[in-house]
Protein backbone atom coordinates (compact mmCIF):
# COMPACT_ATOMS: atom_id res chain seq x y z
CA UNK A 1 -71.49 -8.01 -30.36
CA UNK A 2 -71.28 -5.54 -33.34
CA UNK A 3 -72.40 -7.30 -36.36
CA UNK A 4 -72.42 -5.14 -39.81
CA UNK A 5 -75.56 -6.76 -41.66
CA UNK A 6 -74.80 -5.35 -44.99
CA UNK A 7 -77.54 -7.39 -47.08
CA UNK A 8 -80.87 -8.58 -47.93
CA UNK A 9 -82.02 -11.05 -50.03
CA UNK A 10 -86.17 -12.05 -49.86
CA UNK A 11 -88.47 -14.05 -51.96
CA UNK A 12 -91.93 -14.32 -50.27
CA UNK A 13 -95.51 -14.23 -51.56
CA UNK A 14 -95.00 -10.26 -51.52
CA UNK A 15 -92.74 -10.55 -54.10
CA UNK A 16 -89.05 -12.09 -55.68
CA UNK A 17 -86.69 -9.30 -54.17
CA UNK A 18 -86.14 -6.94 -51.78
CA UNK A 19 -87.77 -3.98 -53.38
CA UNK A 20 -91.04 -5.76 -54.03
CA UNK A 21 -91.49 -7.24 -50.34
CA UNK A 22 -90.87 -3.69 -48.88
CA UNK A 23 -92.71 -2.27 -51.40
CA UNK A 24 -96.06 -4.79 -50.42
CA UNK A 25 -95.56 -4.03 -46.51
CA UNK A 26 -95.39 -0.21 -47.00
CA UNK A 27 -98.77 -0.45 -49.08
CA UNK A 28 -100.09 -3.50 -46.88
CA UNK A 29 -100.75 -5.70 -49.61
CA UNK A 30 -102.83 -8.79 -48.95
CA UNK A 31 -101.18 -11.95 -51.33
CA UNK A 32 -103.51 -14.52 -49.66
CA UNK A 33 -105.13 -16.35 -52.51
CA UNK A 34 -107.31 -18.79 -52.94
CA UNK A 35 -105.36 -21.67 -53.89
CA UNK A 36 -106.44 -25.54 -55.52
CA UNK A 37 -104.65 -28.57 -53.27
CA UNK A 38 -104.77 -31.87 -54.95
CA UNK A 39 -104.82 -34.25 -51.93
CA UNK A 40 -103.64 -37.93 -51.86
CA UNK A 41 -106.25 -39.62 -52.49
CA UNK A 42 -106.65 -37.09 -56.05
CA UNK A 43 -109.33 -35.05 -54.93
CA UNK A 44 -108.78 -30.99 -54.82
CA UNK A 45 -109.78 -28.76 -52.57
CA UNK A 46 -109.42 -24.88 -52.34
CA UNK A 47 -107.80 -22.87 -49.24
CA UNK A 48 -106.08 -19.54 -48.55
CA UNK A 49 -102.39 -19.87 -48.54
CA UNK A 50 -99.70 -16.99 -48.86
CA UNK A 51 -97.48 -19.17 -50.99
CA UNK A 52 -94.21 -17.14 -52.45
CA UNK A 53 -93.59 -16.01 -56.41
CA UNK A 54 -91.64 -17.81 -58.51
CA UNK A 55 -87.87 -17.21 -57.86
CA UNK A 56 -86.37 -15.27 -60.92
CA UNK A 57 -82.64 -16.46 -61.12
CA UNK A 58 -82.26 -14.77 -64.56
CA UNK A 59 -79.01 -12.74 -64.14
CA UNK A 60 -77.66 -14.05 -60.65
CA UNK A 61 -77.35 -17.92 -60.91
CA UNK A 62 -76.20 -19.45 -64.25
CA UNK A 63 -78.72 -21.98 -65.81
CA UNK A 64 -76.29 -25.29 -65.60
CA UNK A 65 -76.70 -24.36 -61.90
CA UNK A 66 -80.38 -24.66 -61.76
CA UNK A 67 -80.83 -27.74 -63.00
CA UNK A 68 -79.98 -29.13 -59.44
CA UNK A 69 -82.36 -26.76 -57.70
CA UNK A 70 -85.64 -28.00 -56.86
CA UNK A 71 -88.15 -25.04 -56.02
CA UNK A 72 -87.24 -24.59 -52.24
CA UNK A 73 -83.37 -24.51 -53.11
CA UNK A 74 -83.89 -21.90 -55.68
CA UNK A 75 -85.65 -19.86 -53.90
CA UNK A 76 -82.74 -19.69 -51.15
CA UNK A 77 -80.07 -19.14 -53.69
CA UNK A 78 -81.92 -16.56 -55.38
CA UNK A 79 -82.01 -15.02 -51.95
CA UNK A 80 -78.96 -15.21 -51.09
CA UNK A 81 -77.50 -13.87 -54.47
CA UNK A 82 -79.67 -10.69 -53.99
CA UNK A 83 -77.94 -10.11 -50.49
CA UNK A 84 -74.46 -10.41 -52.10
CA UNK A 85 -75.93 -8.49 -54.88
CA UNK A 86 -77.16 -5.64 -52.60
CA UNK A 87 -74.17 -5.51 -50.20
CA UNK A 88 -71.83 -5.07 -53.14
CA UNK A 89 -69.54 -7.82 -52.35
CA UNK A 90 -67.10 -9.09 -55.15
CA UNK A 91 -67.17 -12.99 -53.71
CA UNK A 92 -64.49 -13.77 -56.16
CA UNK A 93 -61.95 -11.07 -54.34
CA UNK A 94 -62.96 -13.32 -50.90
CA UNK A 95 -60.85 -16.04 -49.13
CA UNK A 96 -63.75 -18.80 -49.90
CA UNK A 97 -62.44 -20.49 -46.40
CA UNK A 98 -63.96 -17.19 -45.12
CA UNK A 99 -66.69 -17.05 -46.38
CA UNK A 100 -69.78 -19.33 -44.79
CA UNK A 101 -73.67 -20.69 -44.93
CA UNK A 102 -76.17 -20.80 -42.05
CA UNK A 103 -79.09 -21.42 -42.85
CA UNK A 104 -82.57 -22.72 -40.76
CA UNK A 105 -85.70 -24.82 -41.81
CA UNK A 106 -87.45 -26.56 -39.58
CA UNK A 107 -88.96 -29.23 -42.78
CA UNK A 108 -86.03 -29.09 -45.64
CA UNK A 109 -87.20 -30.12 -48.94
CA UNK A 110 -90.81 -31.45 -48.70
CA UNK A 111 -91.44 -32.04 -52.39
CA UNK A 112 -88.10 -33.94 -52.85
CA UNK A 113 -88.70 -36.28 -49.88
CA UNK A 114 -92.28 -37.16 -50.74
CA UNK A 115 -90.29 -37.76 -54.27
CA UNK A 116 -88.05 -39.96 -52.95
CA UNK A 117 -90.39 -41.72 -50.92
CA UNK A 118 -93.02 -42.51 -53.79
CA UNK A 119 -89.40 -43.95 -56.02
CA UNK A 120 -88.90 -46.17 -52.78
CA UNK A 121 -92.43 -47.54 -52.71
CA UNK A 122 -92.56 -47.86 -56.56
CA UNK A 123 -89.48 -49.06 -57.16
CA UNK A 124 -87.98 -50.58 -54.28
CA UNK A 125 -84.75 -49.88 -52.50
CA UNK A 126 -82.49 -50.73 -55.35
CA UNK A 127 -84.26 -48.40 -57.24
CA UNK A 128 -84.86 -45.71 -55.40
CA UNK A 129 -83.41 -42.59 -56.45
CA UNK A 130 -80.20 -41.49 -55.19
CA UNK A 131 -80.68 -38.06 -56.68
CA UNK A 132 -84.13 -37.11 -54.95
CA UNK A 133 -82.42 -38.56 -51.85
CA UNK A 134 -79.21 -36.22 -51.35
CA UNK A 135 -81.98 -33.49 -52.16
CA UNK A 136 -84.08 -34.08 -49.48
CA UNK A 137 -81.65 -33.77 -47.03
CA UNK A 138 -82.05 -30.80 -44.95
CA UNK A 139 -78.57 -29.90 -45.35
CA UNK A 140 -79.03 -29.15 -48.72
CA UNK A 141 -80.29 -25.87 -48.49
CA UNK A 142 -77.07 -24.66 -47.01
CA UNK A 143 -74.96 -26.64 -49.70
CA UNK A 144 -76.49 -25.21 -52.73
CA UNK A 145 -75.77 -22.21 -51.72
CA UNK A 146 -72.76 -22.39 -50.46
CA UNK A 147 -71.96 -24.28 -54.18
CA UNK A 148 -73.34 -21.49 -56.19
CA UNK A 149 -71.64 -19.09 -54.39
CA UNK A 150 -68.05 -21.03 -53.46
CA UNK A 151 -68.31 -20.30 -50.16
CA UNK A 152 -66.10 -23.47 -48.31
CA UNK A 153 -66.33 -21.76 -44.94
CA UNK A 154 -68.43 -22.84 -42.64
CA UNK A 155 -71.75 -24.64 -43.89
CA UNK A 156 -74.17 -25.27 -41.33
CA UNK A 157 -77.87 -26.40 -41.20
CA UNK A 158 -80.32 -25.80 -38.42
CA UNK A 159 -83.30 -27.41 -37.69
CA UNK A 160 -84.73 -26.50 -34.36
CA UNK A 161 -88.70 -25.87 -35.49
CA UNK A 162 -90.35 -22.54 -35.70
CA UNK A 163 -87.20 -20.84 -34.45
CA UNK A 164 -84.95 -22.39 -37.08
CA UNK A 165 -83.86 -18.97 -38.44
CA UNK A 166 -83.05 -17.43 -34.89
CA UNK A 167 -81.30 -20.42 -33.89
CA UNK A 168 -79.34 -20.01 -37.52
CA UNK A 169 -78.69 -16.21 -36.91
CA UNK A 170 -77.23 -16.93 -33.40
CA UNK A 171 -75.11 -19.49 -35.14
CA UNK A 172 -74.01 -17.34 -37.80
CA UNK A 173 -73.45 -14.61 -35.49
CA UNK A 174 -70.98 -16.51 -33.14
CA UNK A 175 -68.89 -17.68 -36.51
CA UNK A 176 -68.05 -14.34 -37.05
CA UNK A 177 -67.58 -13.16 -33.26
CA UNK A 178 -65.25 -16.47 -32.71
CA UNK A 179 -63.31 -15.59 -35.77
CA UNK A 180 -64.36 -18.37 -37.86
CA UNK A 181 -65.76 -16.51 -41.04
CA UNK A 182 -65.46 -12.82 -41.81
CA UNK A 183 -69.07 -13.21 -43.89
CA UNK A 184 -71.37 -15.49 -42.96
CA UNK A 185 -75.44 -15.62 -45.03
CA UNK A 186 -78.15 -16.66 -42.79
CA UNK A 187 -81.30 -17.39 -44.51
CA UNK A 188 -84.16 -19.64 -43.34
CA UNK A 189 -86.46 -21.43 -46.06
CA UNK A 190 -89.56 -23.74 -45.78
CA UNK A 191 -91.96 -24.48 -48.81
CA UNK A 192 -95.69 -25.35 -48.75
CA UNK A 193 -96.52 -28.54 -50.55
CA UNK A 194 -100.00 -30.24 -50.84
CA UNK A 195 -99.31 -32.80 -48.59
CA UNK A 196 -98.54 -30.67 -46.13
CA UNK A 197 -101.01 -28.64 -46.93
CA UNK A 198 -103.40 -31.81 -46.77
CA UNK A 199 -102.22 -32.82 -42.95
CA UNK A 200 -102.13 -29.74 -41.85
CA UNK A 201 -105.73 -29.21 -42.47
CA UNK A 202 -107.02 -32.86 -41.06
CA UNK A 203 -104.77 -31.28 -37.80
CA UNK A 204 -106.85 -28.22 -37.94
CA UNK A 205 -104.09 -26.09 -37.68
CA UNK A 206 -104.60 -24.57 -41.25
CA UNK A 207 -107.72 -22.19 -42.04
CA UNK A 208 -109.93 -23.48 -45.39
CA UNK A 209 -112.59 -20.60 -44.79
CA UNK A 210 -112.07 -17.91 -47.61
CA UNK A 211 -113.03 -15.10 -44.92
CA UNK A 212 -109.69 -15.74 -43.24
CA UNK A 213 -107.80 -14.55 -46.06
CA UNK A 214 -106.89 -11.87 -44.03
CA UNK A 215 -103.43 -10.09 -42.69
CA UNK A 216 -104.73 -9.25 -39.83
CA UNK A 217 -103.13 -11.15 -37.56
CA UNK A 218 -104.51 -9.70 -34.41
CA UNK A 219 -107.47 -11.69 -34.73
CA UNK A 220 -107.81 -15.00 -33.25
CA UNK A 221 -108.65 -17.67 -35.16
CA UNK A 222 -108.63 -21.36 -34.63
CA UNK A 223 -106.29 -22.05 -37.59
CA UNK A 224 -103.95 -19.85 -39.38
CA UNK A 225 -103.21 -18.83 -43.39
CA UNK A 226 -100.16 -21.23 -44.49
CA UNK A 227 -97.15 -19.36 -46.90
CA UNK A 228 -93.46 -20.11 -47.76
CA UNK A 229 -90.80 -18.23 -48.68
CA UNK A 230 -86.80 -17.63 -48.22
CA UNK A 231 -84.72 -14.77 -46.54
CA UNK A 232 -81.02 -13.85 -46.34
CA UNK A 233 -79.56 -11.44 -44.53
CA UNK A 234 -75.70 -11.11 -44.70
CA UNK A 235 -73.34 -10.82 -42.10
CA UNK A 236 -69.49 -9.48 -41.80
CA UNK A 237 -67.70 -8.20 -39.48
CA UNK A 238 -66.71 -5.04 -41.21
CA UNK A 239 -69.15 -3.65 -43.83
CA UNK A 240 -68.83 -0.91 -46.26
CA UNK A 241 -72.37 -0.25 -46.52
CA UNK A 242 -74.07 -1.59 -43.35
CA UNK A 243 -78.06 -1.37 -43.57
CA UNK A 244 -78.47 -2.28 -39.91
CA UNK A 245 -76.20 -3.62 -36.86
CA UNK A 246 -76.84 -6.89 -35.04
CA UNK A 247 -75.92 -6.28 -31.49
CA UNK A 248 -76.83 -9.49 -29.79
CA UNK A 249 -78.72 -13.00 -30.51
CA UNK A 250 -79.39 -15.63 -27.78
CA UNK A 251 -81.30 -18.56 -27.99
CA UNK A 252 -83.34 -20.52 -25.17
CA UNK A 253 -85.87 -21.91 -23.02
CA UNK A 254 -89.28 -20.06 -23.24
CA UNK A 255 -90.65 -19.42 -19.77
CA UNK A 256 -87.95 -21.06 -18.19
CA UNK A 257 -86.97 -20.71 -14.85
CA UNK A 258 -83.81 -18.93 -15.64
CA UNK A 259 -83.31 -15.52 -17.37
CA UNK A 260 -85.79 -14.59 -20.12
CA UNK A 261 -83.79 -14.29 -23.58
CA UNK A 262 -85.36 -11.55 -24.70
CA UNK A 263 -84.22 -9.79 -21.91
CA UNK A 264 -80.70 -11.26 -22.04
CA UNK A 265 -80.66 -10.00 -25.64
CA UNK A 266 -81.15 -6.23 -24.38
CA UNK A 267 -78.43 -6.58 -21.44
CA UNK A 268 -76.29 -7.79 -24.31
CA UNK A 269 -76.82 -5.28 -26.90
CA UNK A 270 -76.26 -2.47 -24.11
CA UNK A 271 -79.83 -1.32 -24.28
CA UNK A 272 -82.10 -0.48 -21.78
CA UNK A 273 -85.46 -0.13 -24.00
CA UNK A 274 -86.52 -0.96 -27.51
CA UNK A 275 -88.23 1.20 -30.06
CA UNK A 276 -90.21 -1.75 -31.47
CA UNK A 277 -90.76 -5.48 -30.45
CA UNK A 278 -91.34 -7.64 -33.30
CA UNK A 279 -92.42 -11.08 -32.44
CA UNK A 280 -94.22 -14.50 -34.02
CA UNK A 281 -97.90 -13.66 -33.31
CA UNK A 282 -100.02 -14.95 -36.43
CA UNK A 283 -103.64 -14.80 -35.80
CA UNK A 284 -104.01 -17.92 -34.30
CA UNK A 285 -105.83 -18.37 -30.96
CA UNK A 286 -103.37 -21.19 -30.30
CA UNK A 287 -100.81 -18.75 -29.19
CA UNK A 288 -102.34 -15.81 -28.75
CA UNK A 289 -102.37 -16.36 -24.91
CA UNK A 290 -98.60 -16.78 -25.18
CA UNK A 291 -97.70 -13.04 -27.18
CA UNK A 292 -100.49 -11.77 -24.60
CA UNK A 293 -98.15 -12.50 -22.02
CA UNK A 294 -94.59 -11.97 -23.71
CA UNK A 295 -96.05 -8.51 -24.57
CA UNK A 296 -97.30 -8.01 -21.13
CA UNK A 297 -93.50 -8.47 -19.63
CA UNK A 298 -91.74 -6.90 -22.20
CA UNK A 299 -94.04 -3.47 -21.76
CA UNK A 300 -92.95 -4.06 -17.69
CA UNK A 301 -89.76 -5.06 -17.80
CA UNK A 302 -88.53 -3.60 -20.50
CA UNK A 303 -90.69 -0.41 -21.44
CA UNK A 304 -91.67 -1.69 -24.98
CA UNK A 305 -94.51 0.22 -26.04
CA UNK A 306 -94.98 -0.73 -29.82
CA UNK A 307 -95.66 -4.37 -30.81
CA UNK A 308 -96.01 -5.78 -34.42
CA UNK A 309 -95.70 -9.24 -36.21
CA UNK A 310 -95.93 -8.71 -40.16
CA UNK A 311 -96.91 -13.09 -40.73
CA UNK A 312 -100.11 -11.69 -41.74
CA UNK A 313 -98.73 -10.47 -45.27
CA UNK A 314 -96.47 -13.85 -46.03
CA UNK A 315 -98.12 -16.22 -44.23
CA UNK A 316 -97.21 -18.58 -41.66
CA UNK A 317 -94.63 -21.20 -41.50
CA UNK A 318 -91.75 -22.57 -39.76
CA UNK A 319 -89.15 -19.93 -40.20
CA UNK A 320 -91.43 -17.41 -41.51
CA UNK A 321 -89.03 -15.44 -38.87
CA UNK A 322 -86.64 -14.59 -41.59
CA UNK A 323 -88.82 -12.68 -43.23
CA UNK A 324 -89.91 -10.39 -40.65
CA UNK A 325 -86.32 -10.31 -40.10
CA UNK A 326 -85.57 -8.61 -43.36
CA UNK A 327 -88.97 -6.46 -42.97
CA UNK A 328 -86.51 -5.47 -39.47
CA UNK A 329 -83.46 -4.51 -41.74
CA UNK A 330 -85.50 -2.90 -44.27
CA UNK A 331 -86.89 -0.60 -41.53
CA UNK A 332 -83.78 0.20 -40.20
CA UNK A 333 -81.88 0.88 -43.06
CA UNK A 334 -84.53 2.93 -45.01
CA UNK A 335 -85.47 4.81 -41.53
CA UNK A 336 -89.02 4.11 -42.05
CA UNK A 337 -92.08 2.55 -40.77
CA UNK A 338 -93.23 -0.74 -42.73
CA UNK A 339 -97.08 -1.22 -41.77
CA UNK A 340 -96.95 -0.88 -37.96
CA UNK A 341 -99.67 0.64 -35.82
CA UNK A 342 -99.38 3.43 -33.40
CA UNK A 343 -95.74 3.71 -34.58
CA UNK A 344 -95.14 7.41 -35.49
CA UNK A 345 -91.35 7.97 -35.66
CA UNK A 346 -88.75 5.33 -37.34
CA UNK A 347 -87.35 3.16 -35.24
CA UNK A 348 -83.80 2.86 -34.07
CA UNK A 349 -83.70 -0.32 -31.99
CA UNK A 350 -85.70 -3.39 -33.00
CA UNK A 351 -85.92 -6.22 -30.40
CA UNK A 352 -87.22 -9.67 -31.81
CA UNK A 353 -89.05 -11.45 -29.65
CA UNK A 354 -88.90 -15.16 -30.59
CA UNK A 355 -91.04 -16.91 -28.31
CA UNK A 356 -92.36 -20.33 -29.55
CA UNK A 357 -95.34 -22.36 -28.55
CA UNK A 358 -92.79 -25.29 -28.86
CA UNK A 359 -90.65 -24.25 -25.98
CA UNK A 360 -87.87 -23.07 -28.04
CA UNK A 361 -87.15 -19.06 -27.67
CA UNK A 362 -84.93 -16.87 -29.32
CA UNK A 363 -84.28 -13.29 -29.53
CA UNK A 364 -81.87 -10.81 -31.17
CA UNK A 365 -81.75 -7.04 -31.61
CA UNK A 366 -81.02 -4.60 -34.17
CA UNK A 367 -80.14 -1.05 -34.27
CA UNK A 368 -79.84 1.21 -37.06
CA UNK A 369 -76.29 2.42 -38.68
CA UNK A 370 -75.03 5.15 -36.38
């Protein structure tokens, strides 16, 4: 696999575009804010979340467009316009049949469903509304953009929990390797609501305590800082300007009895060692036993010797993975080092290691533009 990725496209809580979010890793800005929850039964409450800026869309989407973008759709076509923006791609000079949409979330549209829920209960099923309803779909991510853009290729959605995105690049990947699209985006999305916010806190698995408001994810909490955000990164098979190369994505079992992914990802891509692992590893004491011992193989088997997960500056959530994946392109195509320890030189190779406590694991690597 030789895979030109030729754009980027981010909005997280480090900031609406590309330039920002590298711009807050390289100075290791801290967005985790205190933020007010209003909780079902009314009552607020305050917590640290990492939850993204508001997407700008002035100048890439036109406004009749946006009225049919709730917040977690616009922040994925926003996305997605900066990495056609960036790769200097005239769409309208395309085959549209050519052109496709992969894109990951593991929860869709929260706000819209809890929307189209409270119009069922308040109105009844012949009342409910229709509109809220095709919008909470998780499909309709991938639709929106693929109608703002008119992209009629392929148009996929993937759901498969906190390794959505992988799963989504792997997909995207293979469209362009079976000759099925000659440009594919893959983006993964998931938004932050308050009732979300609300059951992930009775669950215990999101932090209330102000000191936590932290990105150091090294340390091992009980619960971790919530964020959202969307990523793009697009794909073709031949790029003019290519800002990194994907040379293999596989998707699997995590500590499966067969061959470990991550590993498979390396024979793959031809590579023997990585200069830097990336992985999922956000603070929480949850899974810090399982990076312990990902890391642990991967310095034996594959003589990985830097490690660094950057969830601590955008928070965590379900495909928070395609963020660190454009942090990955960003390093590789500005040869530099974005906030990681003990790192000296740039790297050339990133592996990502996407091991999940869920079972699911995926991996891909990246080199830089020979």
């Amino acid at each position: 696999m030789d895979i030109a990725v030729t754009g980027v496209g981010v909005v997280s809580a480090l900031g609406g575009d590309p330039a920002a979010f590298a711009a807050g890793l390289r100075a290791g800005t801290n967005p985790c804010v205190m933020r007010e929850f209003t909780r079902m039964d009314g009552s607020t409450v305050k917590a640290p979340a990492c939850l993204a800026v508001t997407a700008e869309p002035a100048g890439l989407i036109e406004p009749r467009k946006l009225r049919r973008m709730f917040r977690l759709a616009r922040m994925a076509a926003v996305a997605a316009r900066q990495a056609v923006t960036m790769a200097g791609l005239d769409l309208s000079a395309l085959d549209p049949t050519r052109v496709g949409v992969v894109f990951g979330t593991s929860l869709g549209s929260l706000e819209t469903t809890q929307k189209f829920l409270d119009s069922y209960l308040d109105n009844g099923e012949r009342a409910a509304s229709p509109l809220q309803f095709m919008n909470s779909v998780h499909g309709v991510l991938a639709s929106q953009v693929a109608m703002d853009l008119g992209a009629t290729g392929v148009n996929l959605t993937v759901s498969q929990r906190d390794i959505s995105f992988e799963a989504a690049l792997a997909q995207g990947a293979r469209a362009i390797s079976e000759d099925r699209a000659d440009v594919v985006l893959v983006g993964g999305a998931d938004e932050l609501t308050p009732m979300l916010h609300e059951f992930g806190s009775r669950l215990l698995l999101f932090s209330r305590e102000a000191a936590h408001c932290t990105p150091d994810v090294q340390a091992r909490r009980p619960a971790v800082v919530p964020g959202d955000g969307a990523a793009v990164l697009l794909l073709q098979r031949q790029g003019a300007r290519p800002l990194a190369r994907l040379r293999a994505a596989c998707v699997g079992r995590c500590n499966s009895k067969g061959a470990d992914v991550a590993l498979l990802a390396l024979r793959e891509a031809g590579i023997g060692g990585p200069d830097l692992v990336t992985n999922g590893r956000n603070g929480s004491a949850r899974t810090a036993r399982l990076f312990d011992r990902r890391e642990r193989l991967l310095r034996e088997r594959a003589g990985a010797v830097a490690f660094v997960s950057h969830r601590g500056q955008f928070g965590e959530y379900p495909t928070a993975g395609a963020q660190q994946a454009a942090a990955n392109v960003l390093m590789l195509a500005g040869r530099e080092v974005l906030a990681v320890p003990g790192l000296a030189a740039a790297p050339a190779t990133i592996l990502h290691d996407g091991a999940s406590a869920s079972g699911g694991h995926a991996a891909y690597v990246l080199t830089a533009n020979a």
